[in-house]
PDB file of N, CA and C in Angstrom:
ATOM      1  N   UNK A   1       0.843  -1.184   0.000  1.00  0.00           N
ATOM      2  CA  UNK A   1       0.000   0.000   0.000  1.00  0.00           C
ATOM      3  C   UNK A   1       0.887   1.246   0.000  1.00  0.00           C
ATOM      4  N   UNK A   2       0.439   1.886  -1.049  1.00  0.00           N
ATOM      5  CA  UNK A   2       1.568   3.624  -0.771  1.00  0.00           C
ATOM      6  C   UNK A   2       1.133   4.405   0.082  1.00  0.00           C
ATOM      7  N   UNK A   3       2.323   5.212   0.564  1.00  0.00           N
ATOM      8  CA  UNK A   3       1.489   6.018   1.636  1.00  0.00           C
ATOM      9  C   UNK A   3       0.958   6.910   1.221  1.00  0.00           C
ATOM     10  N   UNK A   4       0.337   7.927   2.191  1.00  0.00           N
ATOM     11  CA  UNK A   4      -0.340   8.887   1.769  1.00  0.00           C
ATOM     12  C   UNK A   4       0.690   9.816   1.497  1.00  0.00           C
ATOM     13  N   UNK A   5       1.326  10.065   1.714  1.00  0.00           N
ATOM     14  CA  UNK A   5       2.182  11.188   1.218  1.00  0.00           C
ATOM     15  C   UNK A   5       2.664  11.035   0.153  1.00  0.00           C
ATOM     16  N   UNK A   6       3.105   9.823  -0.716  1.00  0.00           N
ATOM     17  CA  UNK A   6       3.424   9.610  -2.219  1.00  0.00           C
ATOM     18  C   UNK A   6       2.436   9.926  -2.990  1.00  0.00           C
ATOM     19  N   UNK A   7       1.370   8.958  -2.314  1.00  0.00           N
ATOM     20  CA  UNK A   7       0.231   9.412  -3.247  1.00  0.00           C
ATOM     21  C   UNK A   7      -0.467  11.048  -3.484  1.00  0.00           C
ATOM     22  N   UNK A   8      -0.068  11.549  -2.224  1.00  0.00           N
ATOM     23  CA  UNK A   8      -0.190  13.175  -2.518  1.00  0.00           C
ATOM     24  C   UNK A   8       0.702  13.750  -3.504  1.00  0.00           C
ATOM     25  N   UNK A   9       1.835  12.905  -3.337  1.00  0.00           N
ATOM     26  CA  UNK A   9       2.847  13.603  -4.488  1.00  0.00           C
ATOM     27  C   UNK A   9       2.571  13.001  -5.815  1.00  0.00           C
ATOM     28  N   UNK A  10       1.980  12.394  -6.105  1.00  0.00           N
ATOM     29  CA  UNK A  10       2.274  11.791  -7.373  1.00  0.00           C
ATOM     30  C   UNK A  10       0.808  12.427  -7.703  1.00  0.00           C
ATOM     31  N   UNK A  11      -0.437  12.373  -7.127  1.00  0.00           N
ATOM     32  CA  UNK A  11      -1.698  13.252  -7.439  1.00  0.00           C
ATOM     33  C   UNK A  11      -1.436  14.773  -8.290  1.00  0.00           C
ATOM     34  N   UNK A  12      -0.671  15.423  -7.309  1.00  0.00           N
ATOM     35  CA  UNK A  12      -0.700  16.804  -6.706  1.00  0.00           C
ATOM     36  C   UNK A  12       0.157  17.395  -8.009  1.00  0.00           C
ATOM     37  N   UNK A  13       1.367  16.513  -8.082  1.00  0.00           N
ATOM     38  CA  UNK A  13       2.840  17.671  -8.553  1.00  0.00           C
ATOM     39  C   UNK A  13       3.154  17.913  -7.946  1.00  0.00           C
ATOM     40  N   UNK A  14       2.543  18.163  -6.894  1.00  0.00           N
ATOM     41  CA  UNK A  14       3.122  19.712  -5.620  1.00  0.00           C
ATOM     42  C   UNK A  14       4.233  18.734  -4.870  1.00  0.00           C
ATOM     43  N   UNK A  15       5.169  18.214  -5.428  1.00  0.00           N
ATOM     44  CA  UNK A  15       6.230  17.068  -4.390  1.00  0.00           C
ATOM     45  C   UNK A  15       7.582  18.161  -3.416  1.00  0.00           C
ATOM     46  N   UNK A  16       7.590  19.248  -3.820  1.00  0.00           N
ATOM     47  CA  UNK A  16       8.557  20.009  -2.817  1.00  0.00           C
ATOM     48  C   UNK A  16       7.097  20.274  -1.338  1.00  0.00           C
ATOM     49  N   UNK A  17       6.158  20.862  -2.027  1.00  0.00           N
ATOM     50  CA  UNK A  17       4.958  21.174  -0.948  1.00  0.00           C
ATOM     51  C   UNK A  17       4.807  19.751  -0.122  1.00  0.00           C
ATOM     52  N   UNK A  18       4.226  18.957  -0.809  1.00  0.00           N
ATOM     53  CA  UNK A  18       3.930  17.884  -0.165  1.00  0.00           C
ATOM     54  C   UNK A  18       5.316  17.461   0.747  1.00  0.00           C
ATOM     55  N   UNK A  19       6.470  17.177   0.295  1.00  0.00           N
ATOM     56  CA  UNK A  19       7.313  16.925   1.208  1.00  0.00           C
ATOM     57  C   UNK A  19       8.081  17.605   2.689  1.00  0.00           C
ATOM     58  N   UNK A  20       7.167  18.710   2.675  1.00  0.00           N
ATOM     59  CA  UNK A  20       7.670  19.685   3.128  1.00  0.00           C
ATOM     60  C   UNK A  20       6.789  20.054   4.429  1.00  0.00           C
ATOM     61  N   UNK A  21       5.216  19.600   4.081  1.00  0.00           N
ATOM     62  CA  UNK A  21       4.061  19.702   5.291  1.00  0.00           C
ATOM     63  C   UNK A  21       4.165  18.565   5.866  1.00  0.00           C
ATOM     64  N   UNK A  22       4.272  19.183   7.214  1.00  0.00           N
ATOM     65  CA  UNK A  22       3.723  18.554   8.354  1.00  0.00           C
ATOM     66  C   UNK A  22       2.728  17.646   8.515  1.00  0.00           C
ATOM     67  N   UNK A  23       3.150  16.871   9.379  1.00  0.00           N
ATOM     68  CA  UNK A  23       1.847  15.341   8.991  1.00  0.00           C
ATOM     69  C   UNK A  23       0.495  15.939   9.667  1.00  0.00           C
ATOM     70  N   UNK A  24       0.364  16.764  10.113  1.00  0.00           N
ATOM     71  CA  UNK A  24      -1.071  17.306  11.399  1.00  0.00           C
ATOM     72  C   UNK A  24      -0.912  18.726  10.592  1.00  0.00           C
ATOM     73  N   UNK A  25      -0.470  19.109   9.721  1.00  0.00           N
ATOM     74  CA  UNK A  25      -0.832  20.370   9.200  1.00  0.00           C
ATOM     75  C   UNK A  25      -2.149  20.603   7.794  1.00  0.00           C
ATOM     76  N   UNK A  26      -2.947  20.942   7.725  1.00  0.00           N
ATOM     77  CA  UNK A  26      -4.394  20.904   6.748  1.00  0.00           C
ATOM     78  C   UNK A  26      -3.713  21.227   5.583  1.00  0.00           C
ATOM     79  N   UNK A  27      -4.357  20.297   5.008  1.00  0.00           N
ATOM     80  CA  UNK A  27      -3.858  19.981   3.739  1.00  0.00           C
ATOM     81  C   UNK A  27      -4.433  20.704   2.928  1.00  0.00           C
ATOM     82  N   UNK A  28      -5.578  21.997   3.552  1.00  0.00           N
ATOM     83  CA  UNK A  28      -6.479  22.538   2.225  1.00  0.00           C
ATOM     84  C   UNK A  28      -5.567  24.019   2.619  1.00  0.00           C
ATOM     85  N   UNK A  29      -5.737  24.133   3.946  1.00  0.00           N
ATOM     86  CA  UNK A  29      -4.577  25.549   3.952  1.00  0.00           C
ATOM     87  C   UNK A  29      -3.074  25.733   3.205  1.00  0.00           C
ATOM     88  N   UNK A  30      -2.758  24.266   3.408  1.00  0.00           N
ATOM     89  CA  UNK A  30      -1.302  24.263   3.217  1.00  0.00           C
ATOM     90  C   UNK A  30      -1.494  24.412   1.441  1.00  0.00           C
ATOM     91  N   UNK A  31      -2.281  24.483   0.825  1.00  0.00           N
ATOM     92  CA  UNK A  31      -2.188  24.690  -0.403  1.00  0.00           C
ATOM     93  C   UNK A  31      -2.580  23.666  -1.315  1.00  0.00           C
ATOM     94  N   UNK A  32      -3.119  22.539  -0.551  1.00  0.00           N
ATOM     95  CA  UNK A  32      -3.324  21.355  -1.406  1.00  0.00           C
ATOM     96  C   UNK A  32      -4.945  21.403  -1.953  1.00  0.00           C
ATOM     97  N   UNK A  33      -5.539  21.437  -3.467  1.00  0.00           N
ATOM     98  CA  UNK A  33      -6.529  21.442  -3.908  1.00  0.00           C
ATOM     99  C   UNK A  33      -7.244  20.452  -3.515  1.00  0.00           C
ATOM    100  N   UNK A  34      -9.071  21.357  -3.567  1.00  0.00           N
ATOM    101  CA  UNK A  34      -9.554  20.667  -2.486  1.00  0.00           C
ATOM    102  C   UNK A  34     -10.342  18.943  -3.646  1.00  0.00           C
ATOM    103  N   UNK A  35      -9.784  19.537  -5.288  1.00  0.00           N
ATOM    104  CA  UNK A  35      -9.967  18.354  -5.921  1.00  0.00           C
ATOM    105  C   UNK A  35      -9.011  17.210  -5.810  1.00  0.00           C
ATOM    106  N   UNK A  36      -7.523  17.485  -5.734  1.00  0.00           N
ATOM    107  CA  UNK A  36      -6.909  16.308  -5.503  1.00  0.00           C
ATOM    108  C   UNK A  36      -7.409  15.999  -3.968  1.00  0.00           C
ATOM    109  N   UNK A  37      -7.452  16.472  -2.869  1.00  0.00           N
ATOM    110  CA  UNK A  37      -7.772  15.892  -2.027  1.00  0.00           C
ATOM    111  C   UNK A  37      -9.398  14.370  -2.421  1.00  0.00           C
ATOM    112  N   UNK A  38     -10.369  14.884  -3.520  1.00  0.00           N
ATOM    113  CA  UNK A  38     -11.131  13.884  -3.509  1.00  0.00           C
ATOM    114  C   UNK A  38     -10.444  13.138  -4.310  1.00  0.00           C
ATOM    115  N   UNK A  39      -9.652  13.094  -5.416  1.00  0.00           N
ATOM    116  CA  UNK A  39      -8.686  12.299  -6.172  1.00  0.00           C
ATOM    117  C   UNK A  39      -7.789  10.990  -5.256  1.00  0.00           C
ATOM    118  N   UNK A  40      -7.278  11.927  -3.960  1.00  0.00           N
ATOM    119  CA  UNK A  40      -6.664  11.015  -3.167  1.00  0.00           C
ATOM    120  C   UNK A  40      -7.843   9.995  -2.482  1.00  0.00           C
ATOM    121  N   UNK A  41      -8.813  10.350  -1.897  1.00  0.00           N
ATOM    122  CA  UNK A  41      -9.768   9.227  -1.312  1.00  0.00           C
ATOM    123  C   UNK A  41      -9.979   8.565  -2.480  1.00  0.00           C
ATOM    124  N   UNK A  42     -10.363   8.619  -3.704  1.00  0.00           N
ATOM    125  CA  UNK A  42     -10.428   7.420  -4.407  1.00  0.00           C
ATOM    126  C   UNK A  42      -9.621   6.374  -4.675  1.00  0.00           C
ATOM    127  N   UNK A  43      -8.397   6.880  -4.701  1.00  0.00           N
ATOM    128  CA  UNK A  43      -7.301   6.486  -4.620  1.00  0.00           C
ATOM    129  C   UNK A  43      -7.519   5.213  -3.104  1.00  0.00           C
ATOM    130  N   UNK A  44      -7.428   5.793  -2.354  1.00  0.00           N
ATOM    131  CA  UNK A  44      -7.266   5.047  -0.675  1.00  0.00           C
ATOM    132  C   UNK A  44      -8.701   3.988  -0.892  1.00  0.00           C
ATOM    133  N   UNK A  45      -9.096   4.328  -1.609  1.00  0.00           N
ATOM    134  CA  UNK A  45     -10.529   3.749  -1.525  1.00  0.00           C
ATOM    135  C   UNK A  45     -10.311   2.687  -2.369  1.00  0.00           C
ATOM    136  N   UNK A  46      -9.451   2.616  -3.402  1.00  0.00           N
ATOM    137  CA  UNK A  46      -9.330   1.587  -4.258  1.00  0.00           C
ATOM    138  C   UNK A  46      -7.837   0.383  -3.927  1.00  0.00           C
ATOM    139  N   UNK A  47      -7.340   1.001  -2.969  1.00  0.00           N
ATOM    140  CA  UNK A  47      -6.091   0.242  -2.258  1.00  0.00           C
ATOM    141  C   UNK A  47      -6.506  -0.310  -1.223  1.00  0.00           C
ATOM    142  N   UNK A  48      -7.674   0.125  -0.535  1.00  0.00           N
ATOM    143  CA  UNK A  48      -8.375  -0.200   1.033  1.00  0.00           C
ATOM    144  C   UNK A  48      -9.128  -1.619   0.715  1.00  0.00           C
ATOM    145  N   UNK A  49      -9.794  -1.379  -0.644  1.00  0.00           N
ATOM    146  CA  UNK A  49     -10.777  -2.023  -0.908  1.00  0.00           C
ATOM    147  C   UNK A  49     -12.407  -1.672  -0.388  1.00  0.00           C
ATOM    148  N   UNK A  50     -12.344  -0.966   0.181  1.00  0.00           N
ATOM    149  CA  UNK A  50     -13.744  -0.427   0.503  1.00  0.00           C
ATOM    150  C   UNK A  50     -13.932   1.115   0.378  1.00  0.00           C
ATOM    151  N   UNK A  51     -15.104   1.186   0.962  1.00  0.00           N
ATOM    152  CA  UNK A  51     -15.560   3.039   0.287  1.00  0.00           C
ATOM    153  C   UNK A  51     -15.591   3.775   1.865  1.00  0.00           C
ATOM    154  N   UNK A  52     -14.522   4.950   1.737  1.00  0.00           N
ATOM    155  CA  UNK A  52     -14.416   5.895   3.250  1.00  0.00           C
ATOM    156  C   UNK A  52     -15.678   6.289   2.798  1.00  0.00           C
ATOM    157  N   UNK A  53     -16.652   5.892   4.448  1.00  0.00           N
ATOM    158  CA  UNK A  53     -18.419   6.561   4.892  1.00  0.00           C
ATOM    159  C   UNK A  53     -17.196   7.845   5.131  1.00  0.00           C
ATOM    160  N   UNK A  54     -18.981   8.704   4.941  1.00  0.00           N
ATOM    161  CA  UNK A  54     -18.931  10.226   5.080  1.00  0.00           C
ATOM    162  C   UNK A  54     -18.773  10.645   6.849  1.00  0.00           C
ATOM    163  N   UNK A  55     -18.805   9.938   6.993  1.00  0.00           N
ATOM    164  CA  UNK A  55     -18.447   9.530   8.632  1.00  0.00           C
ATOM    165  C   UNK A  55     -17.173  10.093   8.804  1.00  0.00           C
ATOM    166  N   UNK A  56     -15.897   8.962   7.867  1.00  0.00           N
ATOM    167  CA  UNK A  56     -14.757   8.948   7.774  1.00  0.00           C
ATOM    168  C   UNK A  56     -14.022  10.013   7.583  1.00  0.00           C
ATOM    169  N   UNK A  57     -15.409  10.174   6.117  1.00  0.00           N
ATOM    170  CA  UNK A  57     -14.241  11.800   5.138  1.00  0.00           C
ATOM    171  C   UNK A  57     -14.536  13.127   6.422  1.00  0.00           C
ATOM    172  N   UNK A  58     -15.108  13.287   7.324  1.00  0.00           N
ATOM    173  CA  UNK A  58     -15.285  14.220   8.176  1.00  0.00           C
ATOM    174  C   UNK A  58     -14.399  14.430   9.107  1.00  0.00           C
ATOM    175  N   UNK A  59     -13.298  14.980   8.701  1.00  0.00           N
ATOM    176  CA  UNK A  59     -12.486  15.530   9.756  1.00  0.00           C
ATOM    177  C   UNK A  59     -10.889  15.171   9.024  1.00  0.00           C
ATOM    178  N   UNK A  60     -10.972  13.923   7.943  1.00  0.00           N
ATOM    179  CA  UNK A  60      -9.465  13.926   7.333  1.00  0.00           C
ATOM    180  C   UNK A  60      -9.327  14.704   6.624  1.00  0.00           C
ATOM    181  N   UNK A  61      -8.493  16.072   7.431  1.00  0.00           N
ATOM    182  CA  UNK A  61      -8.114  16.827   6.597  1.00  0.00           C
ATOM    183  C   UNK A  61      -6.496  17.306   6.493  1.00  0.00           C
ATOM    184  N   UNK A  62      -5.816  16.066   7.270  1.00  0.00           N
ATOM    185  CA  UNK A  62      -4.093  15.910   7.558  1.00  0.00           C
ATOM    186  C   UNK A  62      -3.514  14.874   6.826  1.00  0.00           C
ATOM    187  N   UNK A  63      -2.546  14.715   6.917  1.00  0.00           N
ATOM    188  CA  UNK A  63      -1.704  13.209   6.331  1.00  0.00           C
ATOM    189  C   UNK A  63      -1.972  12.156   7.361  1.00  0.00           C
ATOM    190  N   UNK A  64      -1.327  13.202   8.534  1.00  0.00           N
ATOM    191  CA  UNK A  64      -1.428  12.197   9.977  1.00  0.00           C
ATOM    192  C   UNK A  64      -2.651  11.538   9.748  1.00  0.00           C
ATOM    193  N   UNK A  65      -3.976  12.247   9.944  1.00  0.00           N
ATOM    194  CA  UNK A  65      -5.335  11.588   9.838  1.00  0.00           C
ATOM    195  C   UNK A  65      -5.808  10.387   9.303  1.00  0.00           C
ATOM    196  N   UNK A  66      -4.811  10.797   7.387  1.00  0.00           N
ATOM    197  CA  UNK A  66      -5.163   9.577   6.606  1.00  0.00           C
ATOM    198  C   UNK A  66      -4.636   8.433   6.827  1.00  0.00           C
ATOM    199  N   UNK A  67      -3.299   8.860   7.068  1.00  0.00           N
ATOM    200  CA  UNK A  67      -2.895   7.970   7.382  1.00  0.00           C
ATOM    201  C   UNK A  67      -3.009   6.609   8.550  1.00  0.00           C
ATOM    202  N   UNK A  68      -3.876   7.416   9.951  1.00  0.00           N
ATOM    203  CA  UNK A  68      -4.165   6.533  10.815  1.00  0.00           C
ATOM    204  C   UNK A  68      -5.580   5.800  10.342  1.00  0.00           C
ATOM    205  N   UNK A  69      -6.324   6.563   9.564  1.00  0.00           N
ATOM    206  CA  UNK A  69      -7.553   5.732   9.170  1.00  0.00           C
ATOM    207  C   UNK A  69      -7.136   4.348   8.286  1.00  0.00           C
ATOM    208  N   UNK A  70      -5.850   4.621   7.472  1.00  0.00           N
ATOM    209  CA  UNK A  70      -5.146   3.342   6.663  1.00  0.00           C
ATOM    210  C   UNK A  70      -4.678   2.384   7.615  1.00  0.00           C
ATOM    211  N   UNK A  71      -4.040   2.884   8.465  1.00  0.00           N
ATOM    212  CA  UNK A  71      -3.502   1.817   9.364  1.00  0.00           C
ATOM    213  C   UNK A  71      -4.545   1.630  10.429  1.00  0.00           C
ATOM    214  N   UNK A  72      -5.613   2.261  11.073  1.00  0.00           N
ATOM    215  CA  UNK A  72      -6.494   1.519  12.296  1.00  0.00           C
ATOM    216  C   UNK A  72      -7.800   0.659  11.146  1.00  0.00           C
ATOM    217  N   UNK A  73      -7.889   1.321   9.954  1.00  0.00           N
ATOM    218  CA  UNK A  73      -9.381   1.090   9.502  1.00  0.00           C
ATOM    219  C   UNK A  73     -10.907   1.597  10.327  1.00  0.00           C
ATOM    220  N   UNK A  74     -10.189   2.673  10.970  1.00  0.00           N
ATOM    221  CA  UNK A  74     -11.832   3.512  11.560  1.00  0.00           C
ATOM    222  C   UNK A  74     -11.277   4.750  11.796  1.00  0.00           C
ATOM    223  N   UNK A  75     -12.876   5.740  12.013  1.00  0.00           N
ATOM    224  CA  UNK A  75     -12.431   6.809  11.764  1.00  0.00           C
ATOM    225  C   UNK A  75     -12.651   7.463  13.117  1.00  0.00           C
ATOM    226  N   UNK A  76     -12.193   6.721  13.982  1.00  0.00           N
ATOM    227  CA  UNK A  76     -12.566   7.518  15.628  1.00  0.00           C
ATOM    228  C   UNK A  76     -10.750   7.480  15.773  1.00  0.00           C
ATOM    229  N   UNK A  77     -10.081   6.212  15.092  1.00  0.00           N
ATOM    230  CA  UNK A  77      -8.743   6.558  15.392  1.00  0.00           C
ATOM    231  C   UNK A  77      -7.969   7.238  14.516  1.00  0.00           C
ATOM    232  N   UNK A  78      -8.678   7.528  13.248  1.00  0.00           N
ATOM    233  CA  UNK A  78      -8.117   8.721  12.191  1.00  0.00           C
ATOM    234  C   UNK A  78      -7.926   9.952  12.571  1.00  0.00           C
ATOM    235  N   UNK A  79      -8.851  10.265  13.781  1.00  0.00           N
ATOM    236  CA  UNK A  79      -9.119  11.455  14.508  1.00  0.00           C
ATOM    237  C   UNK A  79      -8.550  11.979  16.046  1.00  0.00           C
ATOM    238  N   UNK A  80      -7.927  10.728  15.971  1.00  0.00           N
ATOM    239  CA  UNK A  80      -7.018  11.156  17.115  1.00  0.00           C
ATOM    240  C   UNK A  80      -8.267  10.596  18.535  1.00  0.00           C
ATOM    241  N   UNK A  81      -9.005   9.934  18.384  1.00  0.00           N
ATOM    242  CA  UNK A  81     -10.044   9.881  19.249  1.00  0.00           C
ATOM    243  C   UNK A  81      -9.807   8.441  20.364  1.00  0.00           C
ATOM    244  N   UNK A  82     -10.041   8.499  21.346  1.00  0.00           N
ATOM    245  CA  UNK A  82     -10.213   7.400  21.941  1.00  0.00           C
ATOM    246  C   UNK A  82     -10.911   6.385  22.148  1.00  0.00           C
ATOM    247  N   UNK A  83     -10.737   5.169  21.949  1.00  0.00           N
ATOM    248  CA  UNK A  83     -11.524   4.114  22.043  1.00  0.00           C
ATOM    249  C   UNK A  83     -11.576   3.217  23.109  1.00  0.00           C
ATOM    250  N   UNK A  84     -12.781   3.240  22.828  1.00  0.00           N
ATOM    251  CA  UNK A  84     -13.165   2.024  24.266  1.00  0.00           C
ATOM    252  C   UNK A  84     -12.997   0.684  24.296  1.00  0.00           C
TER     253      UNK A  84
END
């Protein structure tokens, strides 16, 4: 599976930007379009094998984020959230 940050770079172009933000820094401030951002969930969506609920897409708006939703598979730990 690639990470999210390649796949931002290889989406984007933007590979000095992308390499350069912070994993917890917003990816729509930091300059990243808010179309590749849906480019990238399809992307994750087709490597995951399943479809991020709107549940999910609510609140990934970091690398860090995506990245923990790739590695936990839920979106309470994409969010930094605690589980019971």
């Amino acid at each position: 599976m690639s990470s999210v940050r390649a796949l931002l770079r290889e989406i984007t172009g933007l590979t000095a930007l992308v390499d350069r933000l912070d994993a917890e820094a917003d990816l729509i401030t930091s300059g990243v379009d808010s179309g590749d951002l849906i480019r990238l969930v399809v992307r994750l969506e087709e490597e995951r094998g399943a479809e991020i609920s709107a549940e999910e897409l609510d609140g990934l708006t970091t690398i860090a984020a995506f990245e923990r939703l790739l590695h936990t598979g839920g979106a309470a730990a994409a969010y930094g959230e605690a589980t019971a």
